[in-house]
N, C-alpha and C. Protein backbone atom coordinates (compact mmCIF):
# COMPACT_ATOMS: atom_id res chain seq x y z
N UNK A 1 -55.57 -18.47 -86.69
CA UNK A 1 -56.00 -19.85 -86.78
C UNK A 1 -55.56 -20.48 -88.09
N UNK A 2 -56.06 -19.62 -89.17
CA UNK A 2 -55.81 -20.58 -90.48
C UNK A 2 -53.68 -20.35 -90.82
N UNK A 3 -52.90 -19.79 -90.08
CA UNK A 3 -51.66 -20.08 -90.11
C UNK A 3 -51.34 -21.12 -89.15
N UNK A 4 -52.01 -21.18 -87.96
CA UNK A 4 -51.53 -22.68 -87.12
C UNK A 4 -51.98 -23.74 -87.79
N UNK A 5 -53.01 -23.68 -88.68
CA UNK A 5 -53.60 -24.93 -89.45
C UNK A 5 -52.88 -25.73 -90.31
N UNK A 6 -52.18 -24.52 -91.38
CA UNK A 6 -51.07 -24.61 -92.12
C UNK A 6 -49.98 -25.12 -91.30
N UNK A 7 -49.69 -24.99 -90.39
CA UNK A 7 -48.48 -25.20 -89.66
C UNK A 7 -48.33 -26.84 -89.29
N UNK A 8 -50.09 -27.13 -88.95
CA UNK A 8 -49.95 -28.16 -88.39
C UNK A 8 -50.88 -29.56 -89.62
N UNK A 9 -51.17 -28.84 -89.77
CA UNK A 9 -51.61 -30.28 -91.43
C UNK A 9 -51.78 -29.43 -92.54
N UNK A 10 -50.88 -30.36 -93.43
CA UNK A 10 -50.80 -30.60 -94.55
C UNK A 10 -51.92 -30.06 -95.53
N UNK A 11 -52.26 -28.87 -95.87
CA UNK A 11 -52.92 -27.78 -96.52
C UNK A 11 -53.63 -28.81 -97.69
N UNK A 12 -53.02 -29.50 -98.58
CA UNK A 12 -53.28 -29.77 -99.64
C UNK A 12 -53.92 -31.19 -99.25
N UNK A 13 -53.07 -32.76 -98.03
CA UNK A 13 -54.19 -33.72 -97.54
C UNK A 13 -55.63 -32.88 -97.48
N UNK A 14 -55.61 -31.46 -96.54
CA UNK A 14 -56.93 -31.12 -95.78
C UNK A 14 -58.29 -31.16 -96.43
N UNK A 15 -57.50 -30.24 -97.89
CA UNK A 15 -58.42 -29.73 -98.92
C UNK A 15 -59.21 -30.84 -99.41
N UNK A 16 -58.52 -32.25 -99.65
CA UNK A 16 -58.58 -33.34 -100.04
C UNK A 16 -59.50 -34.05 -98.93
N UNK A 17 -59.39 -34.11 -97.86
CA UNK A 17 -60.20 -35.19 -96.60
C UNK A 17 -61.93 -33.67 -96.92
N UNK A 18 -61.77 -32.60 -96.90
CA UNK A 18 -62.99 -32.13 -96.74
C UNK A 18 -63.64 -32.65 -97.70
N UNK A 19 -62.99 -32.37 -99.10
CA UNK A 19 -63.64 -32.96 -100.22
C UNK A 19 -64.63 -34.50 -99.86
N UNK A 20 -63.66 -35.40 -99.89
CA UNK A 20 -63.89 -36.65 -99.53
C UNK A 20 -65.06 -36.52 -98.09
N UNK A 21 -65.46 -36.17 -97.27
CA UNK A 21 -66.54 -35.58 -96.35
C UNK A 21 -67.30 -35.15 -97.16
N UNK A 22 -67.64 -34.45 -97.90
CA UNK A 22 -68.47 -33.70 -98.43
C UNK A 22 -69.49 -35.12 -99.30
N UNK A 23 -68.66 -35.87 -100.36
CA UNK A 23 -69.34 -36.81 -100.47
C UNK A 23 -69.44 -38.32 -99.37
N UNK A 24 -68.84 -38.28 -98.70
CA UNK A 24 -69.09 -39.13 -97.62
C UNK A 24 -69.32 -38.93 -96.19
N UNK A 25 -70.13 -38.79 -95.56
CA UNK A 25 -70.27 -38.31 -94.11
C UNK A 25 -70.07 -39.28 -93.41
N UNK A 26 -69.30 -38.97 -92.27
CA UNK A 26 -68.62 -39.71 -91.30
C UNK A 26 -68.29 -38.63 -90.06
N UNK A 27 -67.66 -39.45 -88.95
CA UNK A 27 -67.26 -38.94 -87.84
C UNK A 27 -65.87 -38.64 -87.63
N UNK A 28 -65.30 -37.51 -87.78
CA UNK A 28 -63.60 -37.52 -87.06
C UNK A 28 -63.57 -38.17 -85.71
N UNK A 29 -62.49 -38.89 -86.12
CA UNK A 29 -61.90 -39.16 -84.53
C UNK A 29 -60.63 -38.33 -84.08
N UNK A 30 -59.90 -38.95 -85.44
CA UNK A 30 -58.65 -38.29 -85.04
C UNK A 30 -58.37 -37.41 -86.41
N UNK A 31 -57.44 -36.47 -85.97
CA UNK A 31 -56.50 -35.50 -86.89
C UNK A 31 -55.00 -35.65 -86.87
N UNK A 32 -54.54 -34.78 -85.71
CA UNK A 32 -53.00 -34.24 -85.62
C UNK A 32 -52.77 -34.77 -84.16
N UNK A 33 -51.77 -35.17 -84.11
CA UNK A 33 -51.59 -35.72 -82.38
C UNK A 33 -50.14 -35.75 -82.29
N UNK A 34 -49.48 -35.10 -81.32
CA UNK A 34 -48.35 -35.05 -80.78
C UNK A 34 -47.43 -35.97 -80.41
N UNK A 35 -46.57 -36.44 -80.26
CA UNK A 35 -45.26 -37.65 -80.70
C UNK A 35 -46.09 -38.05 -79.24
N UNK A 36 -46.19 -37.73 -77.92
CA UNK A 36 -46.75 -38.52 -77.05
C UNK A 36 -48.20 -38.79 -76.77
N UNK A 37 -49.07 -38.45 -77.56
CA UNK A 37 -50.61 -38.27 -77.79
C UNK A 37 -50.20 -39.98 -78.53
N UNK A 38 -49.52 -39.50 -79.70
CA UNK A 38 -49.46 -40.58 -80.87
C UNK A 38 -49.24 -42.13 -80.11
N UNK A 39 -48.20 -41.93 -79.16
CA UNK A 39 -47.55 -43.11 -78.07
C UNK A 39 -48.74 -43.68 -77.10
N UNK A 40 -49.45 -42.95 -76.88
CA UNK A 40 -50.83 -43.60 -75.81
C UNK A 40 -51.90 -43.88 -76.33
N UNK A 41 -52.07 -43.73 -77.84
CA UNK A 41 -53.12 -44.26 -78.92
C UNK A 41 -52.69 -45.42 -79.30
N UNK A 42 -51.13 -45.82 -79.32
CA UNK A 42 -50.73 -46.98 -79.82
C UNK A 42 -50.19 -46.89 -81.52
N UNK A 43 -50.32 -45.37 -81.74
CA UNK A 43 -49.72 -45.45 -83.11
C UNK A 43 -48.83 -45.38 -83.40
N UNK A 44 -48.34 -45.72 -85.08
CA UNK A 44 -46.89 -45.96 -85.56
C UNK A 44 -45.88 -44.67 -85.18
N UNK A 45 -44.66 -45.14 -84.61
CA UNK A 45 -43.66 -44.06 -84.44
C UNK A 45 -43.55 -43.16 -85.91
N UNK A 46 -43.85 -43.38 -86.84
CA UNK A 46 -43.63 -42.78 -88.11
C UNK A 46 -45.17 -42.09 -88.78
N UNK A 47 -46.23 -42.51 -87.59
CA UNK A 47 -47.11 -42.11 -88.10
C UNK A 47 -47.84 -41.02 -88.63
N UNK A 48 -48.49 -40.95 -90.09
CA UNK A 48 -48.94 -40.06 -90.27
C UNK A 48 -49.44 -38.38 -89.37
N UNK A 49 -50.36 -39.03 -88.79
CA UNK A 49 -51.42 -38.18 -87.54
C UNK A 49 -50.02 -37.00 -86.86
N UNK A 50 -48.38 -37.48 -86.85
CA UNK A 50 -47.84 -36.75 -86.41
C UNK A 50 -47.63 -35.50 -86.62
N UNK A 51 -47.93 -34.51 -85.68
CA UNK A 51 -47.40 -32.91 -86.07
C UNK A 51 -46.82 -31.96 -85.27
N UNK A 52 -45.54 -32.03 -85.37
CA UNK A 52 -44.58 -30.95 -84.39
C UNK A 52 -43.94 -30.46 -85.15
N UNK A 53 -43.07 -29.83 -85.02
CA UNK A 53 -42.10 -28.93 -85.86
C UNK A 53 -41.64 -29.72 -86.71
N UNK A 54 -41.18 -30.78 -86.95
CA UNK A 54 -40.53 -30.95 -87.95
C UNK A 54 -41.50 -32.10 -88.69
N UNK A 55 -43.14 -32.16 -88.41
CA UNK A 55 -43.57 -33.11 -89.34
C UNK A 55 -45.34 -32.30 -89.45
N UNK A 56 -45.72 -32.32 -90.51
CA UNK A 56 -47.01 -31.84 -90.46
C UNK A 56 -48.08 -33.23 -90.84
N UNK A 57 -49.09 -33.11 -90.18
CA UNK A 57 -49.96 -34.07 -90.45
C UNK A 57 -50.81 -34.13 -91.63
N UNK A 58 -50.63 -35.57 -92.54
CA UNK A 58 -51.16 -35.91 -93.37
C UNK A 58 -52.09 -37.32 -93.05
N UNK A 59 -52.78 -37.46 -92.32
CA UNK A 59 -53.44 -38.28 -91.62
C UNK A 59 -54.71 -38.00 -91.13
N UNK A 60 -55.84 -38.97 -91.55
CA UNK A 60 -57.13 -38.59 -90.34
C UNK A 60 -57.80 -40.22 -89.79
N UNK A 61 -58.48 -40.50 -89.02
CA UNK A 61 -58.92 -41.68 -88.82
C UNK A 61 -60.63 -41.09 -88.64
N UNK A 62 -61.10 -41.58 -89.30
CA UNK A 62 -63.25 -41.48 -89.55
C UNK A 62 -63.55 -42.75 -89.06
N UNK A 63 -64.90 -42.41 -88.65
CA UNK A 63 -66.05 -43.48 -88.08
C UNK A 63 -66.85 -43.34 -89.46
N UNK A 64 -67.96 -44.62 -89.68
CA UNK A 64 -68.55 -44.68 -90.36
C UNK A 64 -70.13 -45.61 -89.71
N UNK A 65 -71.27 -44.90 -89.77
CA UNK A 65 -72.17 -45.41 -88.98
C UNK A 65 -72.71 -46.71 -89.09
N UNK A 66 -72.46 -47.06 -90.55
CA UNK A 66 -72.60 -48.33 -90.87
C UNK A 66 -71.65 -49.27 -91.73
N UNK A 67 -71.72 -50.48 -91.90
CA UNK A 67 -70.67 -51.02 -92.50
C UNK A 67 -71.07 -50.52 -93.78
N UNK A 68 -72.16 -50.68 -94.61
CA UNK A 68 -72.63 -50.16 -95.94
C UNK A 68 -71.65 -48.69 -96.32
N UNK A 69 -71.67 -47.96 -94.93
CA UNK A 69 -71.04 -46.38 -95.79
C UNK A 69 -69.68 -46.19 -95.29
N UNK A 70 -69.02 -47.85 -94.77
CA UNK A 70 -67.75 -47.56 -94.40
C UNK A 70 -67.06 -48.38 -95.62
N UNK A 71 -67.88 -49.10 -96.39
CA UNK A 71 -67.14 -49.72 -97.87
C UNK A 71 -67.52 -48.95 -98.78
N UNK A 72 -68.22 -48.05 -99.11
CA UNK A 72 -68.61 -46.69 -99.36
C UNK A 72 -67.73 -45.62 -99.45
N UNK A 73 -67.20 -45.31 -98.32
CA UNK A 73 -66.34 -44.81 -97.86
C UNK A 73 -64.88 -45.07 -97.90
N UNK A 74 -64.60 -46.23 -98.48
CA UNK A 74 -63.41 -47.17 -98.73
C UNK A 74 -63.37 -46.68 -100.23
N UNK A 75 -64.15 -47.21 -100.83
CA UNK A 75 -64.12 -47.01 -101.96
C UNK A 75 -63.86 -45.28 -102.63
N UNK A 76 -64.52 -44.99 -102.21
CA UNK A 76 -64.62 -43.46 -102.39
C UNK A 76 -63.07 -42.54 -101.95
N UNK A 77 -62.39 -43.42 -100.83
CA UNK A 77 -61.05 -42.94 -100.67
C UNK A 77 -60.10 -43.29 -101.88
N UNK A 78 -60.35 -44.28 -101.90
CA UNK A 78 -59.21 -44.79 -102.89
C UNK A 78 -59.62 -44.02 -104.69
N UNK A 79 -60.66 -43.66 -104.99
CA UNK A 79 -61.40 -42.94 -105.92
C UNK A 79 -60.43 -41.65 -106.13
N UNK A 80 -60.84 -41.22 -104.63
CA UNK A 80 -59.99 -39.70 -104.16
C UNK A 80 -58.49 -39.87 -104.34
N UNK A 81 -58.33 -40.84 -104.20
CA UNK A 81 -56.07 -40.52 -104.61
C UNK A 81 -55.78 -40.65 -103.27
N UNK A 82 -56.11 -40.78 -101.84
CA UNK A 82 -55.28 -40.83 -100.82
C UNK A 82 -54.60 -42.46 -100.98
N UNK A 83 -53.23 -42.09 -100.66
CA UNK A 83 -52.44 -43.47 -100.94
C UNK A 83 -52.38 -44.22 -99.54
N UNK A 84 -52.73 -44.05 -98.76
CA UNK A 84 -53.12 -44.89 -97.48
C UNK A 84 -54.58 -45.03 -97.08
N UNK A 85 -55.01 -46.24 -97.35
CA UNK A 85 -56.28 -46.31 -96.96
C UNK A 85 -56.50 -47.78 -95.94
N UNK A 86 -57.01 -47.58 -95.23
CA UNK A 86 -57.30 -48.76 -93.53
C UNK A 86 -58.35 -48.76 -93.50
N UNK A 87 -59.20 -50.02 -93.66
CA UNK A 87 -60.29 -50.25 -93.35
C UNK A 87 -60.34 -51.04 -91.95
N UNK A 88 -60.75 -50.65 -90.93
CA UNK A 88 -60.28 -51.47 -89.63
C UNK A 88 -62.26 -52.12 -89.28
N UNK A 89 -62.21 -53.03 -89.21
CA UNK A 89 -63.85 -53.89 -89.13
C UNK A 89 -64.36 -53.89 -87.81
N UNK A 90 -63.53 -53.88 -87.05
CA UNK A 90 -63.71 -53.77 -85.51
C UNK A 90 -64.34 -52.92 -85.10
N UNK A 91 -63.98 -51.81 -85.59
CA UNK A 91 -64.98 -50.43 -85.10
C UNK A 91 -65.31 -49.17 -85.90
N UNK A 92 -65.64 -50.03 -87.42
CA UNK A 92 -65.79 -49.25 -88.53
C UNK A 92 -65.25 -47.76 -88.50
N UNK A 93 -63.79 -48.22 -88.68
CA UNK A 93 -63.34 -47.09 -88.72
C UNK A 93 -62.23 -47.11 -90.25
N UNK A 94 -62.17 -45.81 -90.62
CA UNK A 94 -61.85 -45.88 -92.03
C UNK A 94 -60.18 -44.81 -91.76
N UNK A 95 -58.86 -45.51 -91.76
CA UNK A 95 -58.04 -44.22 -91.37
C UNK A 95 -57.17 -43.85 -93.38
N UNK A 96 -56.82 -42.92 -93.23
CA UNK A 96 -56.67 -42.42 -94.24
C UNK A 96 -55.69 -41.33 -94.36
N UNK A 97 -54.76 -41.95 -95.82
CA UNK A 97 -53.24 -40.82 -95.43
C UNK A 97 -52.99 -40.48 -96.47
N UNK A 98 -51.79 -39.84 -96.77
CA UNK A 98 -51.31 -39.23 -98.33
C UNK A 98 -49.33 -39.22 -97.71
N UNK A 99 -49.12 -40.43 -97.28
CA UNK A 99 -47.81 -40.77 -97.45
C UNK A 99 -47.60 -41.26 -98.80
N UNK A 100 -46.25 -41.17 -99.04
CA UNK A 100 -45.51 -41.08 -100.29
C UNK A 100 -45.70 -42.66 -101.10
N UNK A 101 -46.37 -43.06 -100.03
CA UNK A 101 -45.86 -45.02 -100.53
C UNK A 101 -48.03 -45.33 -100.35
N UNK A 102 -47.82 -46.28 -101.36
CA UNK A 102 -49.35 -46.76 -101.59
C UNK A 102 -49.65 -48.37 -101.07
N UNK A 103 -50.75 -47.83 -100.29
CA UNK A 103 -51.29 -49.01 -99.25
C UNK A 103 -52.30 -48.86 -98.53
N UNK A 104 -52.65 -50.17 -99.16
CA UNK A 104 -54.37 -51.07 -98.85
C UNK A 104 -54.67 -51.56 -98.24
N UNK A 105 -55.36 -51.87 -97.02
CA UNK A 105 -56.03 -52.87 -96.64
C UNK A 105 -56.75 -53.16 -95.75
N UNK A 106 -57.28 -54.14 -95.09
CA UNK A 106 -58.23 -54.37 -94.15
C UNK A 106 -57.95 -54.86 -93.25
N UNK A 107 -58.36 -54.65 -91.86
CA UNK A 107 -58.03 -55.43 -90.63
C UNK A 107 -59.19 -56.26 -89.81
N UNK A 108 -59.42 -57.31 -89.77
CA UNK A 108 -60.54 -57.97 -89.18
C UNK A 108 -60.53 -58.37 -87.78
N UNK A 109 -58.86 -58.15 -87.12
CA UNK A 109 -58.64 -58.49 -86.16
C UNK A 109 -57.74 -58.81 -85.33
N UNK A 110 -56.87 -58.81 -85.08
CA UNK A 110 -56.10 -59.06 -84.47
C UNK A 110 -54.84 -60.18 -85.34
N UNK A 111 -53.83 -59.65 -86.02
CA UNK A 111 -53.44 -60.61 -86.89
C UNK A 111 -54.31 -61.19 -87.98
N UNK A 112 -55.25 -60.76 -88.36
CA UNK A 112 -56.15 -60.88 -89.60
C UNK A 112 -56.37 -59.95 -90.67
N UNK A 113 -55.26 -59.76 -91.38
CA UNK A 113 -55.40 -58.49 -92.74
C UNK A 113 -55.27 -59.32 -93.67
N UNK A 114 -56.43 -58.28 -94.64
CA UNK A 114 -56.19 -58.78 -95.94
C UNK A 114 -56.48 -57.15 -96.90
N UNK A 115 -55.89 -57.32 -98.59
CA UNK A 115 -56.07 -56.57 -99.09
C UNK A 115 -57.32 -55.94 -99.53
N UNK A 116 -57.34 -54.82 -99.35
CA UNK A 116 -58.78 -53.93 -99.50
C UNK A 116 -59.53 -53.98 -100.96
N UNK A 117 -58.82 -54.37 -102.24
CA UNK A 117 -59.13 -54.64 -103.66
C UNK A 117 -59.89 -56.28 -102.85
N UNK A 118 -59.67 -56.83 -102.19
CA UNK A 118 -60.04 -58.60 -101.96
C UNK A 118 -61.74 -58.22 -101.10
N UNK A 119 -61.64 -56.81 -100.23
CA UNK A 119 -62.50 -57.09 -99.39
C UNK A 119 -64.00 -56.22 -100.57
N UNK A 120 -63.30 -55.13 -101.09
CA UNK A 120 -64.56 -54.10 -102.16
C UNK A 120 -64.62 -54.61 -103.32
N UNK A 121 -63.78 -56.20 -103.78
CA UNK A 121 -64.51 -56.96 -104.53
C UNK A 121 -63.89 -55.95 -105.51
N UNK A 122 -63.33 -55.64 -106.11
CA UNK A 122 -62.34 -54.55 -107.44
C UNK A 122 -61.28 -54.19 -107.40
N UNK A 123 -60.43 -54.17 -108.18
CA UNK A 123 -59.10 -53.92 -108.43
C UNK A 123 -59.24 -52.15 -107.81
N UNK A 124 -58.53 -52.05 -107.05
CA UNK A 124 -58.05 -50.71 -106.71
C UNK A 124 -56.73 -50.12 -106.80
């Protein structure tokens, strides 16, 4: 088990998302999902969550039970060093990555983003 784990996410994101759980409790939704798993969720062709042979997953997407512990939870990511952080308002969900490139922000809706430093009120 713990060599398919390795195989399939990113050892060092993992260590990092438990951490981040530990002070924030939330719900997994998602983890690791397969190039056609990824395609019927609607996610990015480049997306994180991907893991097959030639990509390991650095990606998770959390629920948060309330809005209070999903800006909580916002905050607390970006605290943690993951350089992708999504606050999506629709269905308090918090997704969260450790791609190479750094990015913020919030989605209210359908063509409605704004930056996540604008929505937690602090420079992040």
């Amino acid at each position: 088990m713990q060599d398919t784990l390795k195989s399939v996410i990113d050892i060092t994101f993992f260590s990092k998302l438990v951490a981040f759980t530990a002070e924030h409790p939330n719900s997994l939704t998602r983890l690791w999902s397969t190039p056609a798993r990824n395609k019927l969720v609607g996610g990015a062709p480049s997306s994180g969550h991907l893991a097959d042979a030639t990509h390991t997953c650095h990606a998770a997407d959390l629920v948060f039970d309330t809005p209070e512990h999903l800006k909580a939870g916002a905050r607390g990511a970006v605290e943690a060093g993951f350089m992708g952080v999504e606050v999506d308002l629709t269905n308090n969900h918090l997704h969260l990555d450790d791609k190479p490139r750094r990015w913020q922000v919030v989605h209210r809706g359908p063509k409605q983003e704004t930056p996540l430093a604008d929505w937690l009120g602090a420079e992040v």
